[in-house]
Protein backbone atom coordinates (compact mmCIF):
# COMPACT_ATOMS: atom_id res chain seq x y z
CA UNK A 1 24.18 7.24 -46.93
CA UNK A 2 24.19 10.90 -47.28
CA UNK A 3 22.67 10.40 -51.16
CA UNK A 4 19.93 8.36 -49.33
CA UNK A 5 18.99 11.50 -47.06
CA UNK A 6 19.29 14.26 -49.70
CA UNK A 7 16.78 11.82 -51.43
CA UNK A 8 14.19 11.79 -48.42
CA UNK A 9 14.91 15.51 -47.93
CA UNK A 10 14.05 16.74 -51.39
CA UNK A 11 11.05 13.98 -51.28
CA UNK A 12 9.63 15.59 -48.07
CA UNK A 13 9.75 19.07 -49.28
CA UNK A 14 7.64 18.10 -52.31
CA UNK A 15 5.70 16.38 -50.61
CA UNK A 16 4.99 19.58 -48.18
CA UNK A 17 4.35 21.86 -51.16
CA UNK A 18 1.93 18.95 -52.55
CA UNK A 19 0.84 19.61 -48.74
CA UNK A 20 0.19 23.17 -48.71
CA UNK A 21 -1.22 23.72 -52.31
CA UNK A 22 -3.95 21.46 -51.23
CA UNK A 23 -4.66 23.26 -47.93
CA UNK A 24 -4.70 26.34 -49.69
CA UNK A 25 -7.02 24.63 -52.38
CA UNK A 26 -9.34 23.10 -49.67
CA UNK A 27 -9.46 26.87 -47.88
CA UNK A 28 -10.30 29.02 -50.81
CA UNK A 29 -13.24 26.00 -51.28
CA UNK A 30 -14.39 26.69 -48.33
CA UNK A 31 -14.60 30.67 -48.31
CA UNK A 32 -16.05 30.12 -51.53
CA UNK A 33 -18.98 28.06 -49.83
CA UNK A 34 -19.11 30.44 -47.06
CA UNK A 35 -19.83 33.46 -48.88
CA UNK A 36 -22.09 31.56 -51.90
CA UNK A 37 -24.05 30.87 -48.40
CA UNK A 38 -24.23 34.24 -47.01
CA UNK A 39 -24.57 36.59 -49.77
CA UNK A 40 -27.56 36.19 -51.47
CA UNK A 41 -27.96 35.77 -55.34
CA UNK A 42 -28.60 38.33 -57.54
CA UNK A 43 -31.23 36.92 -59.03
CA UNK A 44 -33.13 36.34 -55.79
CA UNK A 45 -32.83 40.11 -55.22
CA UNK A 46 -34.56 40.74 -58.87
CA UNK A 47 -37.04 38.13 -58.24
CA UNK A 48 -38.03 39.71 -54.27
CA UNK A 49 -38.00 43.03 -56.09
CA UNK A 50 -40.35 42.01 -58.41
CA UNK A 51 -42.76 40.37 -56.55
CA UNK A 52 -42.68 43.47 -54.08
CA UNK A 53 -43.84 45.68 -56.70
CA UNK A 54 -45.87 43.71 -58.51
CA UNK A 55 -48.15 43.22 -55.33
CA UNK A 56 -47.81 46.15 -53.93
CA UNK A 57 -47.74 49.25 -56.62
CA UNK A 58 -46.48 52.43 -54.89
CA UNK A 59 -47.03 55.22 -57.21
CA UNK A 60 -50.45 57.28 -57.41
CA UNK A 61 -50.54 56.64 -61.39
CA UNK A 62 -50.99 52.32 -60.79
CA UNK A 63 -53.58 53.69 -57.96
CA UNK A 64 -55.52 56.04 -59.88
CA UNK A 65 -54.97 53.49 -62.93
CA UNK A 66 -56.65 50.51 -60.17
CA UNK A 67 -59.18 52.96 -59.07
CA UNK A 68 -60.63 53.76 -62.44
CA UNK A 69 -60.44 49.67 -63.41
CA UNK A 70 -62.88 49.34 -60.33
CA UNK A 71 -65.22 51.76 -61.31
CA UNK A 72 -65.50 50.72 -64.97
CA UNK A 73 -66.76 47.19 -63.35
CA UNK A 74 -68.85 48.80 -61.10
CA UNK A 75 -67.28 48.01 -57.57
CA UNK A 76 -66.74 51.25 -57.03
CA UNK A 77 -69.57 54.11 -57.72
CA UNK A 78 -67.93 57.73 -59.68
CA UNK A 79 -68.87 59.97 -56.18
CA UNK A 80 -66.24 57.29 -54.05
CA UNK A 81 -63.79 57.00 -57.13
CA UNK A 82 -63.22 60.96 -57.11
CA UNK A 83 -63.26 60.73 -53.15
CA UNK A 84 -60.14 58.39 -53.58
CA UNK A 85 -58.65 60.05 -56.23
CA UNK A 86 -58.84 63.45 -54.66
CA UNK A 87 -56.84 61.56 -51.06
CA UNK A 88 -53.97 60.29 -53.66
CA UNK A 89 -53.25 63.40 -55.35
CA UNK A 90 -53.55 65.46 -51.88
């Protein structure tokens, strides 16, 4: 009788290790997902970035560098080209 229960004992204590391994497993899934979720990717940063500046250029050489690309085709006339370029370098 008593090998019987130290049997079912030491089966029950594997089986709560098998138990807990697996909990600890499923949690450390889950935090995983969680913060794969939450935290964006860097690649979507570089990719936002990009597009930001690509659409939107910020320093006064890509202005003065747009400015003189629209009076070369004519849009703009040389009297409202220096107008501009004089308000970006002020």
């Amino acid at each position: 009788m008593t090998a019987l229960f130290s049997i079912f004992v030491k089966k029950s204590k594997m089986v709560n290790w098998i138990i807990r391994i697996l909990i600890f497993v499923l949690a450390a899934v889950i935090i995983y997902l969680l913060y794969k979720s939450f935290v964006p990717s860097q690649k979507n940063k570089n990719q936002s970035t990009l597009k930001n500046t690509s659409s939107n250029p910020k320093s006064v050489a890509d202005e003065l560098l747009k400015l003189q690309n629209l009076k070369e085709e004519g849009i703009i006339t040389e009297e409202e080209f220096q107008k501009m370029k004089k308000k970006l370098i002020d």
